[in-house]
Protein backbone atom coordinates (compact mmCIF):
# COMPACT_ATOMS: atom_id res chain seq x y z
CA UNK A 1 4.56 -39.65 -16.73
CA UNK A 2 2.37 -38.65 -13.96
CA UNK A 3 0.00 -35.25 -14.08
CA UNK A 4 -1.53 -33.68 -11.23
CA UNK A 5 -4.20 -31.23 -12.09
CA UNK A 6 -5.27 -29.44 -9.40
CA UNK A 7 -9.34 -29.35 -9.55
CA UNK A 8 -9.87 -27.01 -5.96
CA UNK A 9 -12.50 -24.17 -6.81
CA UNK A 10 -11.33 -21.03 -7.03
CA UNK A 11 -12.50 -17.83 -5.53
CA UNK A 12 -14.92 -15.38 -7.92
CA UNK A 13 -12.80 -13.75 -10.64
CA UNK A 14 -9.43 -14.71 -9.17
CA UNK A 15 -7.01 -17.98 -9.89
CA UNK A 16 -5.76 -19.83 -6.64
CA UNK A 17 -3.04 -21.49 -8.82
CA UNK A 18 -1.83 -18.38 -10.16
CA UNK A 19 -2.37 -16.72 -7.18
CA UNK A 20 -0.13 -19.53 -5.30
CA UNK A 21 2.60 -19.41 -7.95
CA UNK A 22 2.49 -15.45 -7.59
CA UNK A 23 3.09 -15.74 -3.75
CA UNK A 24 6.00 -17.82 -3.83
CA UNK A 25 7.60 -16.12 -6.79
CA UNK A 26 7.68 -12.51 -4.74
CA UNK A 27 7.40 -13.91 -1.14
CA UNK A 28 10.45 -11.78 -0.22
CA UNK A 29 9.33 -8.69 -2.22
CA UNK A 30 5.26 -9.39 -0.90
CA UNK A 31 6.64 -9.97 3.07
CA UNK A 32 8.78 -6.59 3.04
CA UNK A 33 6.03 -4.75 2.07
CA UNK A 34 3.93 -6.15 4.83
CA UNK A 35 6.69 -5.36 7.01
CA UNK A 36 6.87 -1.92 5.98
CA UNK A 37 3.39 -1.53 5.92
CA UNK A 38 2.19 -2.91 9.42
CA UNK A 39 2.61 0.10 11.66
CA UNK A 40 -0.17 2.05 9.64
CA UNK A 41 -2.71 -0.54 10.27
CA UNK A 42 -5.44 -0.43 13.63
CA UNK A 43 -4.47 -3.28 16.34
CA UNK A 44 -8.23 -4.65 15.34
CA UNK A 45 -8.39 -4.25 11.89
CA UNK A 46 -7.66 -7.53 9.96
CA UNK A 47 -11.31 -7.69 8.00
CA UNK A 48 -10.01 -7.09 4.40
CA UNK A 49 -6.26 -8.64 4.83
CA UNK A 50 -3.96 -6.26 3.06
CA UNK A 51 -2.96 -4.54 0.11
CA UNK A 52 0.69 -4.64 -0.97
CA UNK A 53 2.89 -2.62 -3.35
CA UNK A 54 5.85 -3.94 -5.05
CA UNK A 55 7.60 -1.86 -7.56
CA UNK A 56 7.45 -3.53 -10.63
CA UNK A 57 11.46 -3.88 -11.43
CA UNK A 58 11.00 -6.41 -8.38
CA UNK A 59 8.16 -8.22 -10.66
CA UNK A 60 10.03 -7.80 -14.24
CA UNK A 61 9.92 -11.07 -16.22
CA UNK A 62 12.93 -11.95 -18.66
CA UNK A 63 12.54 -10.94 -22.07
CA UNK A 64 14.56 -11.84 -25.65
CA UNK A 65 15.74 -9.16 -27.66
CA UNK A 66 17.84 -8.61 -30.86
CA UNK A 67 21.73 -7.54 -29.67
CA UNK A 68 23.07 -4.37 -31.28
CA UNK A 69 25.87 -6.13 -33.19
CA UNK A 70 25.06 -7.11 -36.66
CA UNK A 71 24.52 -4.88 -39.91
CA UNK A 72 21.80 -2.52 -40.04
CA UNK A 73 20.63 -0.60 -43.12
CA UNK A 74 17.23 1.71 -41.83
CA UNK A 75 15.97 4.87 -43.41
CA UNK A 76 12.95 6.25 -41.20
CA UNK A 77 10.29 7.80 -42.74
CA UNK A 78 10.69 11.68 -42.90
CA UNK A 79 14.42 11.69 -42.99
CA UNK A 80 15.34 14.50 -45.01
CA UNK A 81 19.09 15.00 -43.93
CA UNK A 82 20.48 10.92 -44.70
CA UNK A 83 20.81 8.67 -47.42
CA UNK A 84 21.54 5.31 -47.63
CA UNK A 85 25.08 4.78 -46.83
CA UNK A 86 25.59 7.73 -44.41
CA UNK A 87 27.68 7.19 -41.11
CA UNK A 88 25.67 8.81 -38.32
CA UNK A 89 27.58 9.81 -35.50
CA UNK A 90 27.09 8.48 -32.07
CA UNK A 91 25.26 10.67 -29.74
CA UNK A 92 26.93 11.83 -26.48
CA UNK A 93 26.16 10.11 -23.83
CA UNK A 94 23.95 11.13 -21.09
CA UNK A 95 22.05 13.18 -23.20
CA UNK A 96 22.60 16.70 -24.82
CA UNK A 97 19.98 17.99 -22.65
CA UNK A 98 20.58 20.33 -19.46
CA UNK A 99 17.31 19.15 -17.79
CA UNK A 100 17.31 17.16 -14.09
CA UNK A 101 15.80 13.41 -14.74
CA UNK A 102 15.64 11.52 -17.81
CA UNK A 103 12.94 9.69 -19.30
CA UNK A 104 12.93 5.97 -19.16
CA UNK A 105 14.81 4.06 -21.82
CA UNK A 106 13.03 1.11 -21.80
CA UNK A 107 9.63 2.16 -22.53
CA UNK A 108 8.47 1.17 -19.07
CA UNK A 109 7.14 3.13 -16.43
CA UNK A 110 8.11 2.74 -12.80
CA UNK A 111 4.75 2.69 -10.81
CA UNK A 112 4.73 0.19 -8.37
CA UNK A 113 2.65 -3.17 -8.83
CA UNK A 114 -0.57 -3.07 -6.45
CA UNK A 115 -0.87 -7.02 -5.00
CA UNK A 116 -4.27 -7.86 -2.66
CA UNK A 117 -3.68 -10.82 -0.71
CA UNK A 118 -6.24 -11.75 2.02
CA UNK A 119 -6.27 -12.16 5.48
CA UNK A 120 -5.08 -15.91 5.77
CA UNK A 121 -2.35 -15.42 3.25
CA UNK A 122 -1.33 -12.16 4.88
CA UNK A 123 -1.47 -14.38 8.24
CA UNK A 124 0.75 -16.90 6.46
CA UNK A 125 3.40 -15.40 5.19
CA UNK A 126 4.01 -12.79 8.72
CA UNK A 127 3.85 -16.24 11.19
CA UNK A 128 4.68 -19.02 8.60
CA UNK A 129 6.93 -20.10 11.10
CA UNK A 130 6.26 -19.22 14.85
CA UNK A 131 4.16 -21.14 17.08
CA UNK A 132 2.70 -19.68 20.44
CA UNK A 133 3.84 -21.30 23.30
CA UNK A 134 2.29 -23.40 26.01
CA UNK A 135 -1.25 -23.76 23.30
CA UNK A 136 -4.46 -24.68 24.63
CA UNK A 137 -7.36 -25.27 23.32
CA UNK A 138 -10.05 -24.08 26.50
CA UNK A 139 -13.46 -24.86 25.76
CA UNK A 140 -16.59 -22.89 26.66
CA UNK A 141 -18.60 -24.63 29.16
CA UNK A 142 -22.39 -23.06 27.21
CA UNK A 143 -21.20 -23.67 23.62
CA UNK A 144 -22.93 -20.76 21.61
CA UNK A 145 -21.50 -21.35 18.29
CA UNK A 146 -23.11 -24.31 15.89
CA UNK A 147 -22.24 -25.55 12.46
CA UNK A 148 -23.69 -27.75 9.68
CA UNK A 149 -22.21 -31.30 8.78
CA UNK A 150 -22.71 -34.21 6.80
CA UNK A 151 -25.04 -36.49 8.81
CA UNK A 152 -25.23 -39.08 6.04
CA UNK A 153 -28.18 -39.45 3.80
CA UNK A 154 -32.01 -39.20 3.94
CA UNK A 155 -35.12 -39.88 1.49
CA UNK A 156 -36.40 -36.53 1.74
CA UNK A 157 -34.94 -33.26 0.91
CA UNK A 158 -34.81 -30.18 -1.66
CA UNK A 159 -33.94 -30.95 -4.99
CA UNK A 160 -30.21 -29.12 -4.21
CA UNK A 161 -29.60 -31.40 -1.73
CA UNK A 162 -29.96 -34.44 -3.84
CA UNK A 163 -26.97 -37.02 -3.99
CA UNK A 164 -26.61 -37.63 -7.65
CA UNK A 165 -24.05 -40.76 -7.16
CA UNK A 166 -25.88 -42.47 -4.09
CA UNK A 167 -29.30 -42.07 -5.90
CA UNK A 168 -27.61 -43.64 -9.39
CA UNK A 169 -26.20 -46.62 -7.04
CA UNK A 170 -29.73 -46.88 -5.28
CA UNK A 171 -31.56 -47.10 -8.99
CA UNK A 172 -28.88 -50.05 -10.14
CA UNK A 173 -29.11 -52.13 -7.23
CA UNK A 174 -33.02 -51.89 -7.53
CA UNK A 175 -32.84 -52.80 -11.07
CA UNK A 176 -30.41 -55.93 -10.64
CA UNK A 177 -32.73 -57.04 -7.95
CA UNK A 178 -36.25 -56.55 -10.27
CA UNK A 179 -34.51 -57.83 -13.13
CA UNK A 180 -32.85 -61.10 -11.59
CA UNK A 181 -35.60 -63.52 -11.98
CA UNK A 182 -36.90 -62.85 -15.12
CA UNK A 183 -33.06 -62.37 -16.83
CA UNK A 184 -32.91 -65.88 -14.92
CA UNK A 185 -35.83 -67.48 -16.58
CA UNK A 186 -35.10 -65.76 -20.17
CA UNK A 187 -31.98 -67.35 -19.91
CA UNK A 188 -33.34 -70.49 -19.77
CA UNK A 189 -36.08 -70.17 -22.03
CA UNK A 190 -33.18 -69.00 -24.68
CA UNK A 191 -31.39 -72.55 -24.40
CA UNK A 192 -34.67 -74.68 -24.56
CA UNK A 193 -35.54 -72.23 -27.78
CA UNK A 194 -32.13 -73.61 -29.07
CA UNK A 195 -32.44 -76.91 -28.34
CA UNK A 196 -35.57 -77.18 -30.30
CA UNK A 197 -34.32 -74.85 -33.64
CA UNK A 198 -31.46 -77.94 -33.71
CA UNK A 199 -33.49 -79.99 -33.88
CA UNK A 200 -35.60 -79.01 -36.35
CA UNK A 201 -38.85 -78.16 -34.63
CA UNK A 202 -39.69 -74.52 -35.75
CA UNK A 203 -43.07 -75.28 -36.21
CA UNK A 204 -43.76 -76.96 -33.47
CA UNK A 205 -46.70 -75.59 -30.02
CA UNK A 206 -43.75 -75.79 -27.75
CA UNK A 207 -41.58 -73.38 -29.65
CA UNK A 208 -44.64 -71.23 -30.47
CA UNK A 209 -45.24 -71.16 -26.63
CA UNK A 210 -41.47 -70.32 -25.95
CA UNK A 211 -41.18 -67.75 -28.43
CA UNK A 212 -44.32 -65.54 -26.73
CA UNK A 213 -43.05 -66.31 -23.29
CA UNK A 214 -39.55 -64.65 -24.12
CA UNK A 215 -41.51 -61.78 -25.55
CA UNK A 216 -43.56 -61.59 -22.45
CA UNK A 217 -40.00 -61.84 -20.26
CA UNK A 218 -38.10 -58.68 -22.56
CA UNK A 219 -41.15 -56.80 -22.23
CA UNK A 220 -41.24 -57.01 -18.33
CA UNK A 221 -37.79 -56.02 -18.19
CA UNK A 222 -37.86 -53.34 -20.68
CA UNK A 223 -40.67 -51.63 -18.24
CA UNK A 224 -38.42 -51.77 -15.49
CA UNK A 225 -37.77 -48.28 -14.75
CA UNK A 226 -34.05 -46.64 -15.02
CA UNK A 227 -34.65 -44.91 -11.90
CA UNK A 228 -37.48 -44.20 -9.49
CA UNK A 229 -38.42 -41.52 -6.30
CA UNK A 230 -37.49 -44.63 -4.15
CA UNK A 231 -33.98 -44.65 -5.53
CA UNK A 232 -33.55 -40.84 -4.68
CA UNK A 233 -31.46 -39.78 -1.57
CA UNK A 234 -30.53 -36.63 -0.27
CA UNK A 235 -27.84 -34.97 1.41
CA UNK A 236 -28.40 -34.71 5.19
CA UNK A 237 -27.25 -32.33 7.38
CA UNK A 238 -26.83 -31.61 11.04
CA UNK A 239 -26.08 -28.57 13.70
CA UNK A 240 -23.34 -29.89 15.58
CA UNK A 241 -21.90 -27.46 18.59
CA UNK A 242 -18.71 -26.13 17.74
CA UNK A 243 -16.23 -26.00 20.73
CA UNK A 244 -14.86 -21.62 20.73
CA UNK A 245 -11.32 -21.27 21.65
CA UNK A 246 -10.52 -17.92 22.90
CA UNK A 247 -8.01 -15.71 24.15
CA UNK A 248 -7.60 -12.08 25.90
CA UNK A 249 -4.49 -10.06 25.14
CA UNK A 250 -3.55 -7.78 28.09
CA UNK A 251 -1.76 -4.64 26.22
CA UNK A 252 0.24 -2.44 29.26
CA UNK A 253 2.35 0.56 28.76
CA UNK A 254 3.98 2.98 30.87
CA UNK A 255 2.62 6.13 29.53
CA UNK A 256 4.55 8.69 31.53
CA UNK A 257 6.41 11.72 30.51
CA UNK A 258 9.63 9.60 29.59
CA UNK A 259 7.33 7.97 27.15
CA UNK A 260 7.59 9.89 23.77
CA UNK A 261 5.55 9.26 20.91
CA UNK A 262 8.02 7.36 18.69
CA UNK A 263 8.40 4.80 22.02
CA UNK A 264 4.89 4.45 21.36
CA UNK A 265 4.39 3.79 17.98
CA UNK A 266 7.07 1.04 18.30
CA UNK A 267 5.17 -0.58 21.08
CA UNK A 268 2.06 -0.39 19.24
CA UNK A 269 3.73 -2.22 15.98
CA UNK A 270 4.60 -4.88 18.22
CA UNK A 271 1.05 -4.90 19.75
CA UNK A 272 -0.18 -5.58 16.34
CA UNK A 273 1.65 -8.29 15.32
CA UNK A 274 0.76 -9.71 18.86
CA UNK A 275 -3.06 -9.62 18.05
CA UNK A 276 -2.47 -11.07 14.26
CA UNK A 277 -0.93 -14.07 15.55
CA UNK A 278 -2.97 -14.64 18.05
CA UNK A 279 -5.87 -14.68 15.99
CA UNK A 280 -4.39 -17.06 13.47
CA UNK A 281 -4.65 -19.44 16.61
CA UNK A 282 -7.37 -18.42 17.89
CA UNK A 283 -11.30 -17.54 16.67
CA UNK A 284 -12.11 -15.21 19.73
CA UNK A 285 -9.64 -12.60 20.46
CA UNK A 286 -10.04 -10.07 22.94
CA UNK A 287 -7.91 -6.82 23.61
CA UNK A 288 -7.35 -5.60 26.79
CA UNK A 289 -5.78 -2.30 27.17
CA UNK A 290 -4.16 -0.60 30.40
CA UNK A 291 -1.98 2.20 30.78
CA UNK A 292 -0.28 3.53 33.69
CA UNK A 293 1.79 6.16 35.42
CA UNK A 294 1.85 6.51 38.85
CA UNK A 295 -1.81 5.17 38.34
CA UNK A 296 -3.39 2.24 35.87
CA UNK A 297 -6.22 3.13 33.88
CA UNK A 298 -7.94 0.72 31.64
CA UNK A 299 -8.68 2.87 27.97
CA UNK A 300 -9.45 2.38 24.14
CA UNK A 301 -6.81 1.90 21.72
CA UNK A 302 -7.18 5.73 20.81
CA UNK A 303 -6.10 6.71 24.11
CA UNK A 304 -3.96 4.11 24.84
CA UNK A 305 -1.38 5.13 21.71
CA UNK A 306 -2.25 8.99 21.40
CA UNK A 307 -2.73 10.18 25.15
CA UNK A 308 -0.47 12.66 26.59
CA UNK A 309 0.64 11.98 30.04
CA UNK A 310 3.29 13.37 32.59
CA UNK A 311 4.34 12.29 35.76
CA UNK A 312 6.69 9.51 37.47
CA UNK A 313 6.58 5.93 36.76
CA UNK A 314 4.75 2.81 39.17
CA UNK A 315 4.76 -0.47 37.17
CA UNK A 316 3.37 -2.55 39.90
CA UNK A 317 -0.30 -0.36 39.08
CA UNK A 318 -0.78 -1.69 35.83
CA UNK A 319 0.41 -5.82 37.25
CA UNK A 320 -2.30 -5.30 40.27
CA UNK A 321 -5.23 -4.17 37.67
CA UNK A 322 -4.58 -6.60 35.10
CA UNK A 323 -4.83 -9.31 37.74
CA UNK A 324 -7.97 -7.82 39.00
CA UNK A 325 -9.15 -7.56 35.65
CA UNK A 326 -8.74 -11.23 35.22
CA UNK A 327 -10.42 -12.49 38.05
CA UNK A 328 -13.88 -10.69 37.78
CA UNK A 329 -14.13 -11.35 33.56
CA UNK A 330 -11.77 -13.89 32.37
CA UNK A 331 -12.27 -17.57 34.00
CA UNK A 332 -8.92 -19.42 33.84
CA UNK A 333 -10.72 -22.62 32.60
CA UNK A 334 -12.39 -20.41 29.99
CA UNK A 335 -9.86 -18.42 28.51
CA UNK A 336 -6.21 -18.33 27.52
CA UNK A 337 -4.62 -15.02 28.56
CA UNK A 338 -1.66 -13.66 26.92
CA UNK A 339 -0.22 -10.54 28.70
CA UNK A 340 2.60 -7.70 26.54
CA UNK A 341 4.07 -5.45 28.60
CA UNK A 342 6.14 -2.20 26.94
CA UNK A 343 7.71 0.56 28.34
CA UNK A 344 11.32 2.26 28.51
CA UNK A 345 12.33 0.79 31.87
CA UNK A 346 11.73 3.85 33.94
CA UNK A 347 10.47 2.91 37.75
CA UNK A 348 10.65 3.46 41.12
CA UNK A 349 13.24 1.20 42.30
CA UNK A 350 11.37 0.20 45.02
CA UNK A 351 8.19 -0.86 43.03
CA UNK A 352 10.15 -3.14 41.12
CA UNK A 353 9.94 -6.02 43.76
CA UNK A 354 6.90 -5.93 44.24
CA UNK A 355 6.46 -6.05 40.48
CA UNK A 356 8.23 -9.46 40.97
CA UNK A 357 6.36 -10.44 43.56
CA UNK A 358 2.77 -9.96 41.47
CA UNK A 359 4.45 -11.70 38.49
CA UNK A 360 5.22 -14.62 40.45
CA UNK A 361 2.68 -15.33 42.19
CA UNK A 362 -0.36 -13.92 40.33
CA UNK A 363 0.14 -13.66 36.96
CA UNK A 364 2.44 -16.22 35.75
CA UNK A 365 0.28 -19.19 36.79
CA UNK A 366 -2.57 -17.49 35.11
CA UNK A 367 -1.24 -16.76 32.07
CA UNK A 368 -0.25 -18.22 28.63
CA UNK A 369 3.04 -16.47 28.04
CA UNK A 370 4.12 -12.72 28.91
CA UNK A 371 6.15 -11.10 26.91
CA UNK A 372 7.99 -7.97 28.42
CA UNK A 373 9.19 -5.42 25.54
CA UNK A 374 11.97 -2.81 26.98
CA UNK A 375 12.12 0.10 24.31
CA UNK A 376 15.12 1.88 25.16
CA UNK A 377 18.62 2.63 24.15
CA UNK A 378 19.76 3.16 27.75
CA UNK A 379 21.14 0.68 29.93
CA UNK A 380 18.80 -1.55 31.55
CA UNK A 381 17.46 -0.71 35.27
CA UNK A 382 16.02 -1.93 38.11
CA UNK A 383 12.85 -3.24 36.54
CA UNK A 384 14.92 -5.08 33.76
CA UNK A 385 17.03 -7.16 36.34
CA UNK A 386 14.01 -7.84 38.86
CA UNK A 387 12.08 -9.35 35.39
CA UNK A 388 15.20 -11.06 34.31
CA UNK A 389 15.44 -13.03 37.52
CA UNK A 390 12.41 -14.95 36.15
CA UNK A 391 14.14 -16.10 33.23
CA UNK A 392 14.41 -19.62 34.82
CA UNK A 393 12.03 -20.16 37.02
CA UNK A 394 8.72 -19.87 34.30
CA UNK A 395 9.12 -20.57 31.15
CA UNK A 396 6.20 -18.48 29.84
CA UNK A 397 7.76 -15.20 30.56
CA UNK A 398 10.36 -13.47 28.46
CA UNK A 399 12.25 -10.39 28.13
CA UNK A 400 13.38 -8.58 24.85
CA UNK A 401 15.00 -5.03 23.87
CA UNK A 402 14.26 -2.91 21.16
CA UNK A 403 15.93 -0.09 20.36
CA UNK A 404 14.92 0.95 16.75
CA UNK A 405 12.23 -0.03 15.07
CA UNK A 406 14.10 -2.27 12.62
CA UNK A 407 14.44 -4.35 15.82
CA UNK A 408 10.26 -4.85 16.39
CA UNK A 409 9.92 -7.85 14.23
CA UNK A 410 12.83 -9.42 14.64
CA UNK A 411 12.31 -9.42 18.04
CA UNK A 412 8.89 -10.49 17.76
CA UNK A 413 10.22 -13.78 15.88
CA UNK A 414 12.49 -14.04 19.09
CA UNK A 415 9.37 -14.33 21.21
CA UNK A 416 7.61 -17.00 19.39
CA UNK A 417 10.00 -18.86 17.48
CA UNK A 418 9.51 -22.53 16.98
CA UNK A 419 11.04 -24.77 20.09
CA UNK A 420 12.66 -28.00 19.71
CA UNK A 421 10.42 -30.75 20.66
């Protein structure tokens, strides 16, 4: 039978195999908690992945114990009221106590379990299957960025570069080549040395003559050395340019008075699991974020979330900066742009063609994908209809409602689900 052991080094003071096995056992439990846990977490803060809790009935492990059937004879030490043979009667049940909770009955406490996982297994398990849509891979035209490789092997080096196996293979083949010859002529020095003890000549100058020129022969290979600083080689290494891939993230939200602060804490969940995924894909990610009123104003994330704002509602604002904002600092053959846009579908009806009109011929042949979020529980308006004309005519834009916040990731999935080839 066949056994794989699984040799991969693991990380300081931690077990990838266990680790592995752990995952998979509680993926459910571990990708709830994430779930549950993602709105708390800052739309750039994925340094030091994430800590999860999982009550620990979820991580119980099945145990053998004796039944209660049976016979039983027990006398406990400081019983002063039974002797053996005594029926004891049963207690009542739920206790005789007049008190609120009870204490656990199985010994156990009911703390939850505390589970680090880190960033690429967080990654894993929120996008294990999504994709982004229309991926590219732009490259920088001034390539920054280097890295080492393996550039084959060299004579010189630091001891901790040395290549222990190609130095050991250089040694032998020097060795057979030294040693050829003389192994040759030994060989047949050996044979003539025979020759002569059949046929009696011992004694003789000529195997006196052989017998020191064999000695002279194992000598010279015996000094032939086992290795030698010829035979060492060394690791080599080279800077090689490393092509950056990198993407911008345009965050926009209507910010005006119908705007409440639960509406924005749902958009900014979704935001976040916008800017994980994207940098699973991608090593640069940059976060651009606009908010608008009547007016667009590019902000912070602070402001963009907590900011207090009144006043009516013109989407086409926000469309007209991002698009500025893209041609003076993000080249199209540089950068892919990804664009979210969130509000509760409040607009001036007549801004909402023009909103169309920028979409169509501005920002969808600029962009990656745009995803537009409607948070409401209203029926759709104008804005909703003039976007979902689009529907098919580009098939980097789409439209989603949420209406509760159960809804955000699920909807999210909806967005970036896998397509058929």
């Amino acid at each position: 039978m066949a056994q794989l052991i699984d040799r991969r080094p693991n990380a300081k003071n931690k077990s990838t195999v266990n680790r592995q096995r752990f995952i998979r056992r509680y993926k459910q439990q571990i990708k709830k908690a994430i779930a549950d846990q993602i709105g708390n977490r800052s739309v750039t803060d994925l340094e030091k992945g994430e800590k999860v809790s999982i009550p620990s009935k979820d991580i119980k492990e099945p145990t053998f114990r004796h039944g209660d059937g049976g016979s039983k004879q027990r006398v406990y030490p400081g019983n002063k009221e039974f002797v053996p043979g005594d029926q004891i009667q049963r207690p009542p049940p739920g206790g005789a106590g007049k008190g609120g909770r009870r204490a656990s009955d199985d010994g156990e406490g009911k703390d939850d379990f505390l589970f680090e996982i880190s960033k690429d297994e967080y990654l894993d398990l929120l996008f294990d299957d999504l994709e982004l849509p229309n991926l590219k891979k732009n490259q920088l035209k001034k390539m920054t960025k280097t890295r080492s490789v393996r550039a084959g092997y060299t004579t010189d080096g630091v001891p901790t570069n040395i290549s222990i196996v190609r130095s050991l293979r250089s040694a032998m083949a020097r060795r057979i080549a030294l040693s050829a010859e003389p192994k040759k002529a030994l060989a047949q020095l050996e044979l003539e040395r025979q020759k002569l003890i059949d046929n009696g000549l011992q004694d003789s100058d000529s195997f006196r003559e052989i017998e020191k020129n064999i000695a002279e022969l194992e000598e010279k290979i015996k000094r032939i050395p086992f290795i030698d600083t010829f035979d060492l080689r060394f690791n080599n290494y080279a800077k090689r340019p490393d092509p950056t891939s990198q993407a911008v993230m345009f965050c926009i939200m209507d910010v005006s008075g119908s705007m409440d602060q639960a509406t924005k804490d749902m958009a900014k969940r979704f935001y976040i699991l916008l800017y994980l995924f994207l940098s699973r894909s991608y090593k640069d990610v940059d976060v651009v974020f606009i908010r608008h009123h009547t007016q667009a104003k590019e902000v912070d994330e602070q402001e963009f979330f907590y900011s207090q704002e009144t006043g009516g509602t013109i989407v086409s604002s926000a469309l007209k900066l991002m698009d500025k904002i893209i041609k003076e600092r993000y080249p199209l053959d540089q950068w892919n742009i990804y664009a979210a846009q969130a509000s509760d579908g409040d607009n001036w009806n007549d801004d909402s063609p023009l909103c169309k009109k920028i979409l169509t011929q501005n920002l969808l042949p600029a962009v990656r994908y745009f995803a537009y979020v409607e948070i409401t529980q209203r029926e759709h308006q104008s804005l909703w209809h003039q976007y979902e004309s689009l529907l098919g005519q580009h098939n980097n834009f789409a439209i989603q409602q949420i209406t509760e916040q159960s809804d955000i990731y699920p909807v999210f999935r909806e967005f970036f689900r896998k397509q058929a080839a």
